[in-house]
PDB file of N, CA and C in Angstrom:
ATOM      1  N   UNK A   1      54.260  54.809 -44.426  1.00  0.00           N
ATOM      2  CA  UNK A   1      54.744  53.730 -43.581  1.00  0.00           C
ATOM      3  C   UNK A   1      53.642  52.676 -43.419  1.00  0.00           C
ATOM      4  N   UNK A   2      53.902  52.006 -43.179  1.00  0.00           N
ATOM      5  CA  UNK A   2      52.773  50.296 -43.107  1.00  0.00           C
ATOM      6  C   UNK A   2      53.518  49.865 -41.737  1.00  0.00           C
ATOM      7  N   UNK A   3      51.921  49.525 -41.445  1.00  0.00           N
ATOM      8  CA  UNK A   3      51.796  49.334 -39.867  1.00  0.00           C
ATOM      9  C   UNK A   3      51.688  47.583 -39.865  1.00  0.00           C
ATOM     10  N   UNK A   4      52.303  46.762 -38.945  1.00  0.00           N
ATOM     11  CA  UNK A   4      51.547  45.566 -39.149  1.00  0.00           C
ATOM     12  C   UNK A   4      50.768  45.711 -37.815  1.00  0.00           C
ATOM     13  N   UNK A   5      49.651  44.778 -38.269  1.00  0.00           N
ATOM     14  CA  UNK A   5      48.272  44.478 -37.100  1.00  0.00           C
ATOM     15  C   UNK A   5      48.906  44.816 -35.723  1.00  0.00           C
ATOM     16  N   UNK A   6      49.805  44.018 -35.630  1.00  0.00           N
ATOM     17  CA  UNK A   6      50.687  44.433 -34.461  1.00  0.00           C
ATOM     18  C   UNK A   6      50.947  45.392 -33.291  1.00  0.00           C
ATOM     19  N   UNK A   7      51.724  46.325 -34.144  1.00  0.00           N
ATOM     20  CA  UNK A   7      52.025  47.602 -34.464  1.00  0.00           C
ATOM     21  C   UNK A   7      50.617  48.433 -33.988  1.00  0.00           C
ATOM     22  N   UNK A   8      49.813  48.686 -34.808  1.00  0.00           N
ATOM     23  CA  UNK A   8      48.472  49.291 -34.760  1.00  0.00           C
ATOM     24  C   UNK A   8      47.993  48.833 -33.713  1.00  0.00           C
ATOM     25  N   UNK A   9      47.671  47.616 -33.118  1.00  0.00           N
ATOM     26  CA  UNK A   9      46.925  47.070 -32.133  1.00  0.00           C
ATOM     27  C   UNK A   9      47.939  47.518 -30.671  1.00  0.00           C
ATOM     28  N   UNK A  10      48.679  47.756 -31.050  1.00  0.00           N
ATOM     29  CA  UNK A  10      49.960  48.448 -29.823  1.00  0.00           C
ATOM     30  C   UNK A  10      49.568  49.717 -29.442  1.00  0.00           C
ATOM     31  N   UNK A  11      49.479  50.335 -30.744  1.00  0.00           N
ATOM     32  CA  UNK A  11      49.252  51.895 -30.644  1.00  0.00           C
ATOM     33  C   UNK A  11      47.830  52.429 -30.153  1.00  0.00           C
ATOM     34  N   UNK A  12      47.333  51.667 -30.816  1.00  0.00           N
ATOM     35  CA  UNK A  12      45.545  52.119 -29.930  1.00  0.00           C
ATOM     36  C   UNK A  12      45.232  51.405 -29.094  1.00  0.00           C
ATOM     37  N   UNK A  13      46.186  50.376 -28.249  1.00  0.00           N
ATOM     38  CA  UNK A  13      46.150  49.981 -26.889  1.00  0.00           C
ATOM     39  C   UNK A  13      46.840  50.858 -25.840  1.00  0.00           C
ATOM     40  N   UNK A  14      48.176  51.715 -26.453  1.00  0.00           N
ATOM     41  CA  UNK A  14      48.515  52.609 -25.754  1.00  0.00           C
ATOM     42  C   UNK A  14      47.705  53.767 -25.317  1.00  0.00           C
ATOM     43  N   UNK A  15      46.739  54.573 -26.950  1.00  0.00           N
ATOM     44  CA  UNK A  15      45.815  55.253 -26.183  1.00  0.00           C
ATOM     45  C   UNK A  15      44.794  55.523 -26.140  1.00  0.00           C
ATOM     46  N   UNK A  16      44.042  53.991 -25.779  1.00  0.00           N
ATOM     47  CA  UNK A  16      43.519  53.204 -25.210  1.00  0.00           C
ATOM     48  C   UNK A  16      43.316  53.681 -22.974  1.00  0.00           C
ATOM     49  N   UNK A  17      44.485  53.417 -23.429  1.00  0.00           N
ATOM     50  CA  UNK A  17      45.040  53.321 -22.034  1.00  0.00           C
ATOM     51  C   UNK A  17      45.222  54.380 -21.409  1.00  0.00           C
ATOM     52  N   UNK A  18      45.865  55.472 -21.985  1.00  0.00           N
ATOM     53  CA  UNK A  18      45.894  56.666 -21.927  1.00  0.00           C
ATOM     54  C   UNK A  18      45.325  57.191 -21.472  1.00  0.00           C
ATOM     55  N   UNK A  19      44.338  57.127 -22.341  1.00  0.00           N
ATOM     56  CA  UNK A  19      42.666  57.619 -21.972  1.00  0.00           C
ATOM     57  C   UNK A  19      41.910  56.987 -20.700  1.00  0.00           C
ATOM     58  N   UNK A  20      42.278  56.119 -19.876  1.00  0.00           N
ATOM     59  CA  UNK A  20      42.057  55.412 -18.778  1.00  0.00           C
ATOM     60  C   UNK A  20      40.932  54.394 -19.311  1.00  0.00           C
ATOM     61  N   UNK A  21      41.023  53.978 -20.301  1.00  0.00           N
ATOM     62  CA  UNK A  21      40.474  52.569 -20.152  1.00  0.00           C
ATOM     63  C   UNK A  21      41.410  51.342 -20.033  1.00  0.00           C
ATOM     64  N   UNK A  22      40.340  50.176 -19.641  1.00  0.00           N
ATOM     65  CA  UNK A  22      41.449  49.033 -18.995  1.00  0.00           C
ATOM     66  C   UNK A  22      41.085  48.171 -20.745  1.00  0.00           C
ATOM     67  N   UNK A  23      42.496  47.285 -20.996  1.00  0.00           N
ATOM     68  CA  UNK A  23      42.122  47.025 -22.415  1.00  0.00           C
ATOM     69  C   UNK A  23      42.542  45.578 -22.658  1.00  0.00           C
ATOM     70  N   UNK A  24      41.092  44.452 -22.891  1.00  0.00           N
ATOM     71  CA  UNK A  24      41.678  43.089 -22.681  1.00  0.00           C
ATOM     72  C   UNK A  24      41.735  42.854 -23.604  1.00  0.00           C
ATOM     73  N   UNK A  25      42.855  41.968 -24.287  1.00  0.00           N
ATOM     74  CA  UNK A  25      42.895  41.692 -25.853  1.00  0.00           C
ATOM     75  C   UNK A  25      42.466  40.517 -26.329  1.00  0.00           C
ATOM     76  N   UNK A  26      41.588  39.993 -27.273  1.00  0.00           N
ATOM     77  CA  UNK A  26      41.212  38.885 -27.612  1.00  0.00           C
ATOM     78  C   UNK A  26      41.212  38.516 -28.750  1.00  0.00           C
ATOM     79  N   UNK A  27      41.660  38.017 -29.509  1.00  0.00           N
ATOM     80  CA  UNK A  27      42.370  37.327 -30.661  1.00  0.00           C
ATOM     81  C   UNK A  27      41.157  36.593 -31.422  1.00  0.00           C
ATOM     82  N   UNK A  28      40.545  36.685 -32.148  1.00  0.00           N
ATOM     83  CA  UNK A  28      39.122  36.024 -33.002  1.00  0.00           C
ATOM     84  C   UNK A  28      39.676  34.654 -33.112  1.00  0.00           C
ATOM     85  N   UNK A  29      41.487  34.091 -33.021  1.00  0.00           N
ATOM     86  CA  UNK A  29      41.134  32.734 -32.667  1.00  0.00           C
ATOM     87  C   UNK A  29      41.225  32.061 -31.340  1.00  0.00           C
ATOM     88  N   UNK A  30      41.056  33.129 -31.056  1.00  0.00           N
ATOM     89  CA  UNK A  30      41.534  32.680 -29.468  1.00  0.00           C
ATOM     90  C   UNK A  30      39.596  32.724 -29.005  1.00  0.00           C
ATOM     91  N   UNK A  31      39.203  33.205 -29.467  1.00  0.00           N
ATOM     92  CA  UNK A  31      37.777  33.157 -29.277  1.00  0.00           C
ATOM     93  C   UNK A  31      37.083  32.273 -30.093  1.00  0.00           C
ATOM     94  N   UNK A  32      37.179  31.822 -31.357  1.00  0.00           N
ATOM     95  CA  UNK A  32      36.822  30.458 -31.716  1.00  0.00           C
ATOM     96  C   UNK A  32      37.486  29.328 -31.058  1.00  0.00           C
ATOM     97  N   UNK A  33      38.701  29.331 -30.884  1.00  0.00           N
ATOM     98  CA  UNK A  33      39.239  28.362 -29.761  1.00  0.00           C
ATOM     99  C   UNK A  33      38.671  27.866 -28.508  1.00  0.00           C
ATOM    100  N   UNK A  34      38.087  29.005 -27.862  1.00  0.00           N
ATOM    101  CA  UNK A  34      37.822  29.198 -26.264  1.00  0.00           C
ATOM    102  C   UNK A  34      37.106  30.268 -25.696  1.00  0.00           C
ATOM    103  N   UNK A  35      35.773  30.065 -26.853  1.00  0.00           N
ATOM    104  CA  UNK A  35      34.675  31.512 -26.776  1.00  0.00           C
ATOM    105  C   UNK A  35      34.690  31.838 -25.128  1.00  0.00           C
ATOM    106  N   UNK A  36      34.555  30.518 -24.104  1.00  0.00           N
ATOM    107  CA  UNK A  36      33.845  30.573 -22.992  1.00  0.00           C
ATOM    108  C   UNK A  36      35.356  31.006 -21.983  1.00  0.00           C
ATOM    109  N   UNK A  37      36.639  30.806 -22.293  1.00  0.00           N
ATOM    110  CA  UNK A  37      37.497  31.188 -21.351  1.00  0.00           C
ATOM    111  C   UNK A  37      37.852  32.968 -22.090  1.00  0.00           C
ATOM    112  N   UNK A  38      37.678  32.869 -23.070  1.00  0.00           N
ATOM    113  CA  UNK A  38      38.092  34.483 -23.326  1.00  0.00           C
ATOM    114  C   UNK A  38      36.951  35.279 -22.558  1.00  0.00           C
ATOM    115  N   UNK A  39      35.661  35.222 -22.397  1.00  0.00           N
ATOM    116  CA  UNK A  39      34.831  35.749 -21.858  1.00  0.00           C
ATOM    117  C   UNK A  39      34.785  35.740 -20.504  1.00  0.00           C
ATOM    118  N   UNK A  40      35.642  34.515 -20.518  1.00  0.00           N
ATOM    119  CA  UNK A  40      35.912  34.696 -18.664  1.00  0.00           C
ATOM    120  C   UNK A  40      36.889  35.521 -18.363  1.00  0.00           C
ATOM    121  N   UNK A  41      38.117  35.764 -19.046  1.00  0.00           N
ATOM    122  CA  UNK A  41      38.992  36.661 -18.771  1.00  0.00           C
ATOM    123  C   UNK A  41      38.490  38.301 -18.678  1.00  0.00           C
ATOM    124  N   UNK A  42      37.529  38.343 -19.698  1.00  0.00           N
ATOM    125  CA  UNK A  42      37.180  39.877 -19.752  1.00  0.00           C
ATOM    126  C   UNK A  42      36.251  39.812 -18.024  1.00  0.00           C
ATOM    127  N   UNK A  43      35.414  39.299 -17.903  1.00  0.00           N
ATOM    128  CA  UNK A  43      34.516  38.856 -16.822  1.00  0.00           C
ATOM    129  C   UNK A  43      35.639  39.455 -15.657  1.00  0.00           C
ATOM    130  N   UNK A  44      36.776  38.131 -15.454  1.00  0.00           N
ATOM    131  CA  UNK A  44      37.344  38.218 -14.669  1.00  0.00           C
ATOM    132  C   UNK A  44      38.530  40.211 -14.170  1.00  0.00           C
ATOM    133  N   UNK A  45      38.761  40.529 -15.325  1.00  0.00           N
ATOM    134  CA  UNK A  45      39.643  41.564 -15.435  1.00  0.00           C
ATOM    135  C   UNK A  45      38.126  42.507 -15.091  1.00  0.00           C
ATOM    136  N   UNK A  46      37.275  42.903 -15.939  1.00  0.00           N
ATOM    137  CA  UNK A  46      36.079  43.694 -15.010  1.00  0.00           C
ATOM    138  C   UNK A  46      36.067  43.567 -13.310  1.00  0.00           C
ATOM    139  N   UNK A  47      35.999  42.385 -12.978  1.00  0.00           N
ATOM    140  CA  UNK A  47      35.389  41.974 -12.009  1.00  0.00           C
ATOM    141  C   UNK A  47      36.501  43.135 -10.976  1.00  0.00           C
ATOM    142  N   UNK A  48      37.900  43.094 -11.228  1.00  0.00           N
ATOM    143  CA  UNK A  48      39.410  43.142 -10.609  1.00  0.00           C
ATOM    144  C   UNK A  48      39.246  44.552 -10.331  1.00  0.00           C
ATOM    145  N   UNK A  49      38.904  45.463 -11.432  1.00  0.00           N
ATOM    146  CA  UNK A  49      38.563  46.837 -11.707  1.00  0.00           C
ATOM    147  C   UNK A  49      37.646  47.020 -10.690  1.00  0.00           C
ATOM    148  N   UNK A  50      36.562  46.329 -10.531  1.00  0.00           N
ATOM    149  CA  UNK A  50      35.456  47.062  -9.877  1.00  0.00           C
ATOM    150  C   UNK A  50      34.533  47.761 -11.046  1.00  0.00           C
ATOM    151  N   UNK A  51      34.463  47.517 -12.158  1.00  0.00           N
ATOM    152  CA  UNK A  51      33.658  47.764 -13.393  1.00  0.00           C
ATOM    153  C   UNK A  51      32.192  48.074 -13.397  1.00  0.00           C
ATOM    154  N   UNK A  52      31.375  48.635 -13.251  1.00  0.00           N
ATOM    155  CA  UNK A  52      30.137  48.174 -13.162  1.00  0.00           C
ATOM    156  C   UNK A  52      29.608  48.179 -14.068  1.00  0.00           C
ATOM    157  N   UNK A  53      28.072  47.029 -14.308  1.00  0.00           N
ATOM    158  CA  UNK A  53      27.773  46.901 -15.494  1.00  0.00           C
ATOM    159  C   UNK A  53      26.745  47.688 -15.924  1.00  0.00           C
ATOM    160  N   UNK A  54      27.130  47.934 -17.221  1.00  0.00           N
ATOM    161  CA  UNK A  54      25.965  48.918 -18.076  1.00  0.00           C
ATOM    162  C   UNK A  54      24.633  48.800 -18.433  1.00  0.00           C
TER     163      UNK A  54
END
């Protein structure tokens, strides 16, 4: 069976998740687009969690 990116990026976001991690998705053009707002989103979604940093 053939997975599209999709598909796959679904499935190891499910367990991903599973596994209790929190899982922000960022798109390589969405990060050449808007290096500085994708980094704010992860920033921001940490922040929500209570994350602490490593």
């Amino acid at each position: 069976m053939t997975q599209t990116n999709s598909e796959r990026d679904q499935r190891n976001t499910a367990l991903a998740m599973a596994a209790g991690w929190t899982v922000v998705l960022s798109w390589e053009c969405e990060i050449r687009r808007d290096a500085e707002g994708a980094a704010k989103r992860v920033a921001e979604t940490t922040d929500a969690i209570g994350a602490e940093p490593r």
